[in-house]
PDB file of N, CA and C in Angstrom:
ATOM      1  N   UNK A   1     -65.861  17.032 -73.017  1.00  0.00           N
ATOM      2  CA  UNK A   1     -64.583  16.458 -73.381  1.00  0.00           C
ATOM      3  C   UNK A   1     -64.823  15.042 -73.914  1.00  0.00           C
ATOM      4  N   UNK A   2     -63.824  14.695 -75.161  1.00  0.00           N
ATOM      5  CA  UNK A   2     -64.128  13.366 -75.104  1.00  0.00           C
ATOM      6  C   UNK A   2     -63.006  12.532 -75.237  1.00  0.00           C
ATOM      7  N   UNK A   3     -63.229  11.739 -75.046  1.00  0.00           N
ATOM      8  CA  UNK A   3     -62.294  10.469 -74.619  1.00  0.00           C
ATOM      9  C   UNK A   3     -62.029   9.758 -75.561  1.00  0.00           C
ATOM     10  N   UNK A   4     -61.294   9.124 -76.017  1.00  0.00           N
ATOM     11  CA  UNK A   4     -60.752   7.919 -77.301  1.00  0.00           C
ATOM     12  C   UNK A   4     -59.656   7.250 -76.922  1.00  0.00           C
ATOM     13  N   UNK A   5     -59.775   5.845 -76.745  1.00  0.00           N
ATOM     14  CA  UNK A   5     -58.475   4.714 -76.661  1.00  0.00           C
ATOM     15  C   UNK A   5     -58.511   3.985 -77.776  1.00  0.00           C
ATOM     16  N   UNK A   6     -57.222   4.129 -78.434  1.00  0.00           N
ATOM     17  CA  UNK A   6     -57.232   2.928 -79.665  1.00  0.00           C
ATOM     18  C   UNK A   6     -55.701   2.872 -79.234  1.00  0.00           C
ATOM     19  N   UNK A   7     -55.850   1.201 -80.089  1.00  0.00           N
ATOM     20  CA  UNK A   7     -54.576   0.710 -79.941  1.00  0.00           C
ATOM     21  C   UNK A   7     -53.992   0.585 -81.568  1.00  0.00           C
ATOM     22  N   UNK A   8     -53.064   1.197 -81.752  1.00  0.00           N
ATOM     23  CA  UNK A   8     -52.448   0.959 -82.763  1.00  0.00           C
ATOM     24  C   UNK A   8     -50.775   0.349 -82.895  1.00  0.00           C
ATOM     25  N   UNK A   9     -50.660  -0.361 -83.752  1.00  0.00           N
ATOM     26  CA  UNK A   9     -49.409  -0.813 -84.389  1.00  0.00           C
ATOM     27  C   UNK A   9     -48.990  -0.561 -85.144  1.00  0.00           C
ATOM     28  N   UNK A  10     -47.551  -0.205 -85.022  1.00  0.00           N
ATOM     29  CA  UNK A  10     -46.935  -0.162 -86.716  1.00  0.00           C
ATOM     30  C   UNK A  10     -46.309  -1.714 -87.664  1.00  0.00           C
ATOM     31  N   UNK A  11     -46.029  -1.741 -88.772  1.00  0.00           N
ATOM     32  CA  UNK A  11     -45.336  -2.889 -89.040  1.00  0.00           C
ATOM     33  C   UNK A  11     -44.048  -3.394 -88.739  1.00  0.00           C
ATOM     34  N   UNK A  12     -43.072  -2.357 -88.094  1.00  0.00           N
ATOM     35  CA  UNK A  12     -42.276  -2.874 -87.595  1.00  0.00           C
ATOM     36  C   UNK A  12     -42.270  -3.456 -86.320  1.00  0.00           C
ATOM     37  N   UNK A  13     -43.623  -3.330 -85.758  1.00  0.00           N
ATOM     38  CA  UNK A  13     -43.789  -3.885 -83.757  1.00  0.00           C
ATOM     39  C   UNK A  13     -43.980  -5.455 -84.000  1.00  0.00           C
ATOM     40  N   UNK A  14     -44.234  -5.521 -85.292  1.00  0.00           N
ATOM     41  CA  UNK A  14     -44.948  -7.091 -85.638  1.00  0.00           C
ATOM     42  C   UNK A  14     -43.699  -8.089 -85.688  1.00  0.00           C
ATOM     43  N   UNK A  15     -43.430  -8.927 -84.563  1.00  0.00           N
ATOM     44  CA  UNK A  15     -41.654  -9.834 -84.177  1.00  0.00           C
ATOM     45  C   UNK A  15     -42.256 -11.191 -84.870  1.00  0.00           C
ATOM     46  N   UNK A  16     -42.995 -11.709 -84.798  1.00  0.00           N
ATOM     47  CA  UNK A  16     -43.627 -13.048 -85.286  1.00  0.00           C
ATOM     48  C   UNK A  16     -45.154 -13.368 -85.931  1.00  0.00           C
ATOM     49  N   UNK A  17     -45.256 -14.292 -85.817  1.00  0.00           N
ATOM     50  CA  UNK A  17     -46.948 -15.106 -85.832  1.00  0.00           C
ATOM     51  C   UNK A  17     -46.744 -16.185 -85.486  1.00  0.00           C
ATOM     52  N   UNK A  18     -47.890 -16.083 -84.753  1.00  0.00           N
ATOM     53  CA  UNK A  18     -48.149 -17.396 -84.127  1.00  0.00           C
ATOM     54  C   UNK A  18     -49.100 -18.037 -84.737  1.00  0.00           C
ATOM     55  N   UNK A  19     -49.421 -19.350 -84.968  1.00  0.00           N
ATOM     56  CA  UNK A  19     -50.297 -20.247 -85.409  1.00  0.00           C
ATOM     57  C   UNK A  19     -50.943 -20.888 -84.539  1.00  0.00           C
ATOM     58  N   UNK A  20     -52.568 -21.162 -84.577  1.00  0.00           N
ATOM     59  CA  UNK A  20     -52.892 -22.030 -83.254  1.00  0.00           C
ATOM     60  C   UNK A  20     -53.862 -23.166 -84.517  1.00  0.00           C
ATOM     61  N   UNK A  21     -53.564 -24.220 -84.240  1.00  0.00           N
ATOM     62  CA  UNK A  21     -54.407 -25.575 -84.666  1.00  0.00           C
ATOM     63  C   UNK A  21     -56.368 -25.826 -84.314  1.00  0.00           C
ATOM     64  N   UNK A  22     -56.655 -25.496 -85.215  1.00  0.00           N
ATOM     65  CA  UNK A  22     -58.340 -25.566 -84.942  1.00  0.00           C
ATOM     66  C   UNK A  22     -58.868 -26.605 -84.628  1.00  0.00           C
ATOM     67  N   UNK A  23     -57.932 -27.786 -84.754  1.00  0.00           N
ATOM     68  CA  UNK A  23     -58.146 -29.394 -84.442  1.00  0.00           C
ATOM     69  C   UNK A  23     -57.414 -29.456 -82.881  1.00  0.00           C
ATOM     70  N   UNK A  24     -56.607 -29.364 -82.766  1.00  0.00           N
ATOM     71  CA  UNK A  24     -55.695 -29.850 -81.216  1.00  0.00           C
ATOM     72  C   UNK A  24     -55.362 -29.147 -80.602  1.00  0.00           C
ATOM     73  N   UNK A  25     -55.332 -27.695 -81.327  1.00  0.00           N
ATOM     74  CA  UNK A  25     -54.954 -26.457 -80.103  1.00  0.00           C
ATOM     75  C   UNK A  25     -53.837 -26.246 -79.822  1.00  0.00           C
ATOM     76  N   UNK A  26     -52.857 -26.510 -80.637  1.00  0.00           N
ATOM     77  CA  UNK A  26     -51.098 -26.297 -80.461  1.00  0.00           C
ATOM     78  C   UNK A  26     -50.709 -25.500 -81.272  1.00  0.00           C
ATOM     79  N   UNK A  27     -49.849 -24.553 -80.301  1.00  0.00           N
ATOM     80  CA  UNK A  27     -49.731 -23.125 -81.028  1.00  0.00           C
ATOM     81  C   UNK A  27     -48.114 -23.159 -81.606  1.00  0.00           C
ATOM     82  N   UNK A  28     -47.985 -22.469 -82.424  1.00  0.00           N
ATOM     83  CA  UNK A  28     -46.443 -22.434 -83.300  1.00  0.00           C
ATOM     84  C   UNK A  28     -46.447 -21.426 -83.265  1.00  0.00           C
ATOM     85  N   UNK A  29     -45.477 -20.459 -82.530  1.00  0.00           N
ATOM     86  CA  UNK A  29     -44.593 -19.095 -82.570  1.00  0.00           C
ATOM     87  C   UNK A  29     -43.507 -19.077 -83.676  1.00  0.00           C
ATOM     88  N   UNK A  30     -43.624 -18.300 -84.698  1.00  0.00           N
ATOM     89  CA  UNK A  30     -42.497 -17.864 -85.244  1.00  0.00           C
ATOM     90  C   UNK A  30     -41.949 -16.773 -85.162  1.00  0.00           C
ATOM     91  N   UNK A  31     -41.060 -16.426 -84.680  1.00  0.00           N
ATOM     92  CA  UNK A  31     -40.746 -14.969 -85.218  1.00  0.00           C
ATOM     93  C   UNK A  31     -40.203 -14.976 -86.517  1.00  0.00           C
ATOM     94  N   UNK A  32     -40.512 -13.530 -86.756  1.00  0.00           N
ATOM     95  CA  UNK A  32     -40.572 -13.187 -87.957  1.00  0.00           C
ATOM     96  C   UNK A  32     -38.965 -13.294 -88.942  1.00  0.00           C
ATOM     97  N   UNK A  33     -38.318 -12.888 -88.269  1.00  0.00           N
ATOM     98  CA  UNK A  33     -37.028 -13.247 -89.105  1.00  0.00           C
ATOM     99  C   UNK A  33     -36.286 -14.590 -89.012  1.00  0.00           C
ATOM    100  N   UNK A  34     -37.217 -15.583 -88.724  1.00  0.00           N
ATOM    101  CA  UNK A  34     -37.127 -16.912 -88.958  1.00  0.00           C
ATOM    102  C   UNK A  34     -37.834 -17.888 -89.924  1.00  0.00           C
ATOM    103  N   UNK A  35     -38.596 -17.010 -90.674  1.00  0.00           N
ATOM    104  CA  UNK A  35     -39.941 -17.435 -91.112  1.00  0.00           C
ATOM    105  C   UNK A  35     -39.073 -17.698 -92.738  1.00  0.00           C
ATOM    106  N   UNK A  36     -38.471 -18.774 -92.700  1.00  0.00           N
ATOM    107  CA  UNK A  36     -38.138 -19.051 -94.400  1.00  0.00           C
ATOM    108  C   UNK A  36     -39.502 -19.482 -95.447  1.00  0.00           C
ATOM    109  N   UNK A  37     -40.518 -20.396 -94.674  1.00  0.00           N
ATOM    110  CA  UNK A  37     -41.648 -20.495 -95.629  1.00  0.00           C
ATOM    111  C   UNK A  37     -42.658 -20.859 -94.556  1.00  0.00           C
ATOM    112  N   UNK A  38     -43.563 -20.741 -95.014  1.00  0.00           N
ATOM    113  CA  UNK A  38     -44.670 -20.445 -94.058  1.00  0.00           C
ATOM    114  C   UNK A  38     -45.637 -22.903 -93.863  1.00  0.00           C
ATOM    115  N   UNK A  39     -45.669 -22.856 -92.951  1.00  0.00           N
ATOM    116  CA  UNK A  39     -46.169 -24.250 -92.267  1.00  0.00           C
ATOM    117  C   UNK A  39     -47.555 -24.434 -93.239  1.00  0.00           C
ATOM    118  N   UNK A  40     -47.550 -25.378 -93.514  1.00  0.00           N
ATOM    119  CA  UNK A  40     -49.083 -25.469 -93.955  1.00  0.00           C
ATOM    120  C   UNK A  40     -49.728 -26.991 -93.676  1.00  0.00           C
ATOM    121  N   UNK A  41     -49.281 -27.291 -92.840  1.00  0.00           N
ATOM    122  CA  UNK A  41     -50.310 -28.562 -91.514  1.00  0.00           C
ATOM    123  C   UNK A  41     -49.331 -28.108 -89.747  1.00  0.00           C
ATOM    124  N   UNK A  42     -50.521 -28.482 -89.201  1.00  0.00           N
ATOM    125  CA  UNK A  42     -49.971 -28.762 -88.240  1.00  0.00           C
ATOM    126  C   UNK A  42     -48.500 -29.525 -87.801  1.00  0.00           C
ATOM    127  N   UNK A  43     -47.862 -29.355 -86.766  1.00  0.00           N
ATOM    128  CA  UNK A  43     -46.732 -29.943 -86.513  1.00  0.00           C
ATOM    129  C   UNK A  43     -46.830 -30.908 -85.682  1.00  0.00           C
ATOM    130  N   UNK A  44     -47.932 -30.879 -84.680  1.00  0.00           N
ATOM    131  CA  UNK A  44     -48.455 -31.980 -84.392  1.00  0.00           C
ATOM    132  C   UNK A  44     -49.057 -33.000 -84.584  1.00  0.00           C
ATOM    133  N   UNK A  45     -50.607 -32.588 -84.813  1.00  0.00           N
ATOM    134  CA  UNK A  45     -51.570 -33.847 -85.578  1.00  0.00           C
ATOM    135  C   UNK A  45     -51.513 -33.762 -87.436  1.00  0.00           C
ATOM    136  N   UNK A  46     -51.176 -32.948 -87.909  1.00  0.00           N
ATOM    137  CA  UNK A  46     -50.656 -32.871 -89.241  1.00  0.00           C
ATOM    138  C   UNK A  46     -52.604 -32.614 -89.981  1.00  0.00           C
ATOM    139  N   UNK A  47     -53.333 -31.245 -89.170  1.00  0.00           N
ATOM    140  CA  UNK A  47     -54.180 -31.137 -89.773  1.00  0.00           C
ATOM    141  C   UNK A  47     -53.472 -29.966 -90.712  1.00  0.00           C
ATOM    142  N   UNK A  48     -54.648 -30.618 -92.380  1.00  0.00           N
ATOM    143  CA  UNK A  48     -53.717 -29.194 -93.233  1.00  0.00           C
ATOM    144  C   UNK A  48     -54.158 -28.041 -92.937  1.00  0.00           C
ATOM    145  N   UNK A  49     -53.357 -26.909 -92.541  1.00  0.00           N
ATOM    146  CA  UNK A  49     -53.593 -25.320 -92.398  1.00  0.00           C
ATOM    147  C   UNK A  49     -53.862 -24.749 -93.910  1.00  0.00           C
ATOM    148  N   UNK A  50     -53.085 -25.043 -94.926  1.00  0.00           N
ATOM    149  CA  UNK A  50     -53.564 -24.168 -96.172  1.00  0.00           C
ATOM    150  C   UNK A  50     -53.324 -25.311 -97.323  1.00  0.00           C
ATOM    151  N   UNK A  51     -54.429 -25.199 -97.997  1.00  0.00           N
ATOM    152  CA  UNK A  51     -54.487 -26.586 -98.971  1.00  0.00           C
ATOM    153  C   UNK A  51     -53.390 -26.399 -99.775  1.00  0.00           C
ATOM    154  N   UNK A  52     -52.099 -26.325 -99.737  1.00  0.00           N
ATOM    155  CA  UNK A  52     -51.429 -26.473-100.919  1.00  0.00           C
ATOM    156  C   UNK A  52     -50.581 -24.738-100.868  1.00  0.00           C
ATOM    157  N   UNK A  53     -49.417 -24.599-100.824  1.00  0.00           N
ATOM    158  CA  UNK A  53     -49.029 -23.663-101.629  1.00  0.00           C
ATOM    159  C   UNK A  53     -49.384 -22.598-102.613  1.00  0.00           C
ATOM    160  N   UNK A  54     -50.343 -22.902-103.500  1.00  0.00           N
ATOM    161  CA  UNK A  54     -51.084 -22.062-103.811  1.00  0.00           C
ATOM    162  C   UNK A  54     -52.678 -21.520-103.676  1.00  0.00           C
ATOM    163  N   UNK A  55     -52.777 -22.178-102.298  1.00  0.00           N
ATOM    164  CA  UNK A  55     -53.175 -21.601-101.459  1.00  0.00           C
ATOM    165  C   UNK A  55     -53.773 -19.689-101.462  1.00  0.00           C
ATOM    166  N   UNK A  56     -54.962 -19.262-101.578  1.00  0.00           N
ATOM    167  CA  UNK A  56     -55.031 -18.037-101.782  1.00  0.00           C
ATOM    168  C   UNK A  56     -54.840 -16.922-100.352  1.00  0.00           C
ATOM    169  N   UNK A  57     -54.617 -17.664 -99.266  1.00  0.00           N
ATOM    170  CA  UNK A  57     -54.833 -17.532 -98.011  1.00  0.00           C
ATOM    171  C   UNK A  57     -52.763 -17.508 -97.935  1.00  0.00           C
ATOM    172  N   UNK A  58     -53.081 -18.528 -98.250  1.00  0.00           N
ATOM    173  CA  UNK A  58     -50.982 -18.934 -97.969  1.00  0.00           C
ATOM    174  C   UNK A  58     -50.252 -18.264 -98.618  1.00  0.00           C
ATOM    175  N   UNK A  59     -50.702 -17.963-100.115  1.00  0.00           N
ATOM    176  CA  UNK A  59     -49.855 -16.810-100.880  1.00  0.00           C
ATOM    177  C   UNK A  59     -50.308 -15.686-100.073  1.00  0.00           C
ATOM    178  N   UNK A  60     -51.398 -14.876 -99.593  1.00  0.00           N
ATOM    179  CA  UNK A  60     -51.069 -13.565 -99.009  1.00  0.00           C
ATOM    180  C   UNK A  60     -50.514 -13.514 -97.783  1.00  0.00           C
ATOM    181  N   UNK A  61     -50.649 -14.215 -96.920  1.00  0.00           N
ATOM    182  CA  UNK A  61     -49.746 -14.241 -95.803  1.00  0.00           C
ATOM    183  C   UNK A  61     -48.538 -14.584 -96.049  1.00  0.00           C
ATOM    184  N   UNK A  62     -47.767 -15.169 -96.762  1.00  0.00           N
ATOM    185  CA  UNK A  62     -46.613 -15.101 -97.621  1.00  0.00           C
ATOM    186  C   UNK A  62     -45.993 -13.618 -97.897  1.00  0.00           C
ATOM    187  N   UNK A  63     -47.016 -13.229 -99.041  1.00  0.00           N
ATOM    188  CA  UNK A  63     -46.821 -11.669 -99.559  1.00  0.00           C
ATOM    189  C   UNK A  63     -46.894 -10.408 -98.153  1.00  0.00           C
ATOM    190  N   UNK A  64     -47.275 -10.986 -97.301  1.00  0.00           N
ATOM    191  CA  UNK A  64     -47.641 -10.130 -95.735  1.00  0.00           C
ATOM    192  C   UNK A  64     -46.453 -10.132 -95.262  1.00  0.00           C
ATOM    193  N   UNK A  65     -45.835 -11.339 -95.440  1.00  0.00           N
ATOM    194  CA  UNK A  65     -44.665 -11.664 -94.297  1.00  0.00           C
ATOM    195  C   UNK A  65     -43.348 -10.926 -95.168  1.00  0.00           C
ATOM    196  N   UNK A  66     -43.472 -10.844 -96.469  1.00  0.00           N
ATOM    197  CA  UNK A  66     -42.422 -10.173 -97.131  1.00  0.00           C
ATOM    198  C   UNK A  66     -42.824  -8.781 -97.296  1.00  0.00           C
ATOM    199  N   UNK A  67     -43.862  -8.552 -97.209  1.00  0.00           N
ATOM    200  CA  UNK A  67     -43.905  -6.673 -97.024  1.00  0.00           C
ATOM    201  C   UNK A  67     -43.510  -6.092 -95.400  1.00  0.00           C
ATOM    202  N   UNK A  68     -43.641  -7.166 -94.486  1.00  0.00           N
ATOM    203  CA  UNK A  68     -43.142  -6.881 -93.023  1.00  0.00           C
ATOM    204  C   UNK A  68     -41.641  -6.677 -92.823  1.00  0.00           C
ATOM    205  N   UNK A  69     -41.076  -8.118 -93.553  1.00  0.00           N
ATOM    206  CA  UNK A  69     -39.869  -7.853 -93.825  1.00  0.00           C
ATOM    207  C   UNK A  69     -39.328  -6.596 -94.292  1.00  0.00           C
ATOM    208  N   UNK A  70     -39.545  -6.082 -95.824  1.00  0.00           N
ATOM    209  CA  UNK A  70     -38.867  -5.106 -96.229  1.00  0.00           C
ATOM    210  C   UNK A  70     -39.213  -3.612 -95.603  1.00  0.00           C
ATOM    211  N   UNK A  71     -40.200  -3.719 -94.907  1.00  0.00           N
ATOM    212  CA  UNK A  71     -40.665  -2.477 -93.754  1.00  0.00           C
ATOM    213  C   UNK A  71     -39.369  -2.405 -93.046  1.00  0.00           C
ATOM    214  N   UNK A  72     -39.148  -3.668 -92.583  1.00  0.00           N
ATOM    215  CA  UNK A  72     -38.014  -3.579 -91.711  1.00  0.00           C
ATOM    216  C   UNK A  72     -37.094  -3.195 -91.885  1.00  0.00           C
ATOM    217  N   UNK A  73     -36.907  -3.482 -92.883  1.00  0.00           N
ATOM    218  CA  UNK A  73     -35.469  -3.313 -93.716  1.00  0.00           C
ATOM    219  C   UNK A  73     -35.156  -2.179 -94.346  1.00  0.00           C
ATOM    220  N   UNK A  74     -36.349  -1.293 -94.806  1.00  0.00           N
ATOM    221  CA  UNK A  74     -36.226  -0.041 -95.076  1.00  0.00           C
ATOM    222  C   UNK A  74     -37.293   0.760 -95.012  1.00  0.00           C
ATOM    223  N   UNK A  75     -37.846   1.333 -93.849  1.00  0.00           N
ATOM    224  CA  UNK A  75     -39.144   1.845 -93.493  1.00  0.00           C
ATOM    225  C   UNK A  75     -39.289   2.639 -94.932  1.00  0.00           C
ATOM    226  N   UNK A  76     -40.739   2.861 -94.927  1.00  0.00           N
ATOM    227  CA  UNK A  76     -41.262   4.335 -95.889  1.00  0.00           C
ATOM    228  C   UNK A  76     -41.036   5.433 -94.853  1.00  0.00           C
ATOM    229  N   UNK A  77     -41.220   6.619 -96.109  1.00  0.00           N
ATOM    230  CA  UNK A  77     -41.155   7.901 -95.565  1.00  0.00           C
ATOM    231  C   UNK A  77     -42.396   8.137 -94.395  1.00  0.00           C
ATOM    232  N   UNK A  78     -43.182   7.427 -94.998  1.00  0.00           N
ATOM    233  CA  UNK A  78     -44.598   7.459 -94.176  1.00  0.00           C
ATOM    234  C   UNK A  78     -44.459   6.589 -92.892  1.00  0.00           C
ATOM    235  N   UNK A  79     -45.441   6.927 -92.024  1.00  0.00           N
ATOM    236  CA  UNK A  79     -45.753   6.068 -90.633  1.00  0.00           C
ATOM    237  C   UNK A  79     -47.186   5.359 -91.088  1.00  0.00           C
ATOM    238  N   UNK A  80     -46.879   4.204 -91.081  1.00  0.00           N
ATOM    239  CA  UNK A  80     -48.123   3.305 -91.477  1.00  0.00           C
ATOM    240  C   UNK A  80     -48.423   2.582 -89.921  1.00  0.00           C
ATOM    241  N   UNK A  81     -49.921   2.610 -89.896  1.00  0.00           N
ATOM    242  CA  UNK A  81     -50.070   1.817 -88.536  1.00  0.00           C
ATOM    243  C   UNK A  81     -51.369   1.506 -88.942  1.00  0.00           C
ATOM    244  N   UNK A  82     -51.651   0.577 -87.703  1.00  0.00           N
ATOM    245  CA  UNK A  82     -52.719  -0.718 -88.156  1.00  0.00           C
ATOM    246  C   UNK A  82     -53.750  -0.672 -86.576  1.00  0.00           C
ATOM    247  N   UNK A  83     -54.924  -0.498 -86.728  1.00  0.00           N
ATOM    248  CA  UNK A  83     -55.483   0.055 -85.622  1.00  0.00           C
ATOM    249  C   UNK A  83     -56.280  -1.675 -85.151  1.00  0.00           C
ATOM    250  N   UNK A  84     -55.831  -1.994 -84.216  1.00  0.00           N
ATOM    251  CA  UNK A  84     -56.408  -3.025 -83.220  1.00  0.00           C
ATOM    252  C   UNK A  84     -57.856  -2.384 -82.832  1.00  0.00           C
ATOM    253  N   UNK A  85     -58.773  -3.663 -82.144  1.00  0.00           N
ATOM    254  CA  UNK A  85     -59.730  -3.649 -81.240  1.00  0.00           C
ATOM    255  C   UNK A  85     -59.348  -3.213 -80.140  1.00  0.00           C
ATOM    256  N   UNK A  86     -60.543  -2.151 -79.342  1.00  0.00           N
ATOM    257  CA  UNK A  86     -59.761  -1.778 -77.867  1.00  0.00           C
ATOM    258  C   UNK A  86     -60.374  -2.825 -77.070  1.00  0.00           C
ATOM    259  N   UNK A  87     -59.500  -2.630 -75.827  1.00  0.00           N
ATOM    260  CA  UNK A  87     -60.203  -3.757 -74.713  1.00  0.00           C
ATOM    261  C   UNK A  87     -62.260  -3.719 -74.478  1.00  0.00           C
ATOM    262  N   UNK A  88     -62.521  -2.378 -74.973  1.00  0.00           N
ATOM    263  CA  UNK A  88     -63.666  -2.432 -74.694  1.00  0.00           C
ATOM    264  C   UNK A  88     -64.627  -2.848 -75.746  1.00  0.00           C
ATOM    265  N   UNK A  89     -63.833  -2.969 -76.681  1.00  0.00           N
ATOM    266  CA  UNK A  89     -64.437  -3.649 -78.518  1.00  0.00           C
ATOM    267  C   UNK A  89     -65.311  -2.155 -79.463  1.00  0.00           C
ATOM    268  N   UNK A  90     -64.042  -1.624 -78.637  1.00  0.00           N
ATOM    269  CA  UNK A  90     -64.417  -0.373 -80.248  1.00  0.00           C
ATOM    270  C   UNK A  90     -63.080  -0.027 -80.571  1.00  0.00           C
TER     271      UNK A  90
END
């Protein structure tokens, strides 16, 4: 017999992102249907998170956060899911 644990998500389980600071360690929760534009320094020590708006990193997490959205808003016919690390790292 064999055994398999995976953890999977769909895009609608996804409520926010959180941000954590690589300089000071202060984390920013957004949820997701609050997210008018995405932070790009810290809110604390004001290290920059994404150089600039056009940003190649900041535009796709941008484009991420608006394909999450319209998931929401009108699933596909399909079940899309997104397979996590298991606790045991497979």
């Amino acid at each position: 017999m064999t055994k398999e644990k995976r953890i999977l998500i769909e895009p609608v389980d996804i409520q926010g992102i959180e941000f954590e600071c690589p300089r000071c360690d202060v984390r920013q929760y957004v949820p997701l249907g609050k997210i008018d534009e995405l932070t790009i320094r810290c809110p604390n020590c004001r290290e920059e998170w994404f150089s600039g708006r056009d940003n190649a990193d900041h535009i796709n997490l941008s484009n991420f956060v608006g394909y999450l959205r319209s998931v929401i808003a009108r699933p596909p016919a399909v079940k899309i899911r997104l397979q996590l690390p298991s606790e045991d790292g497979q």
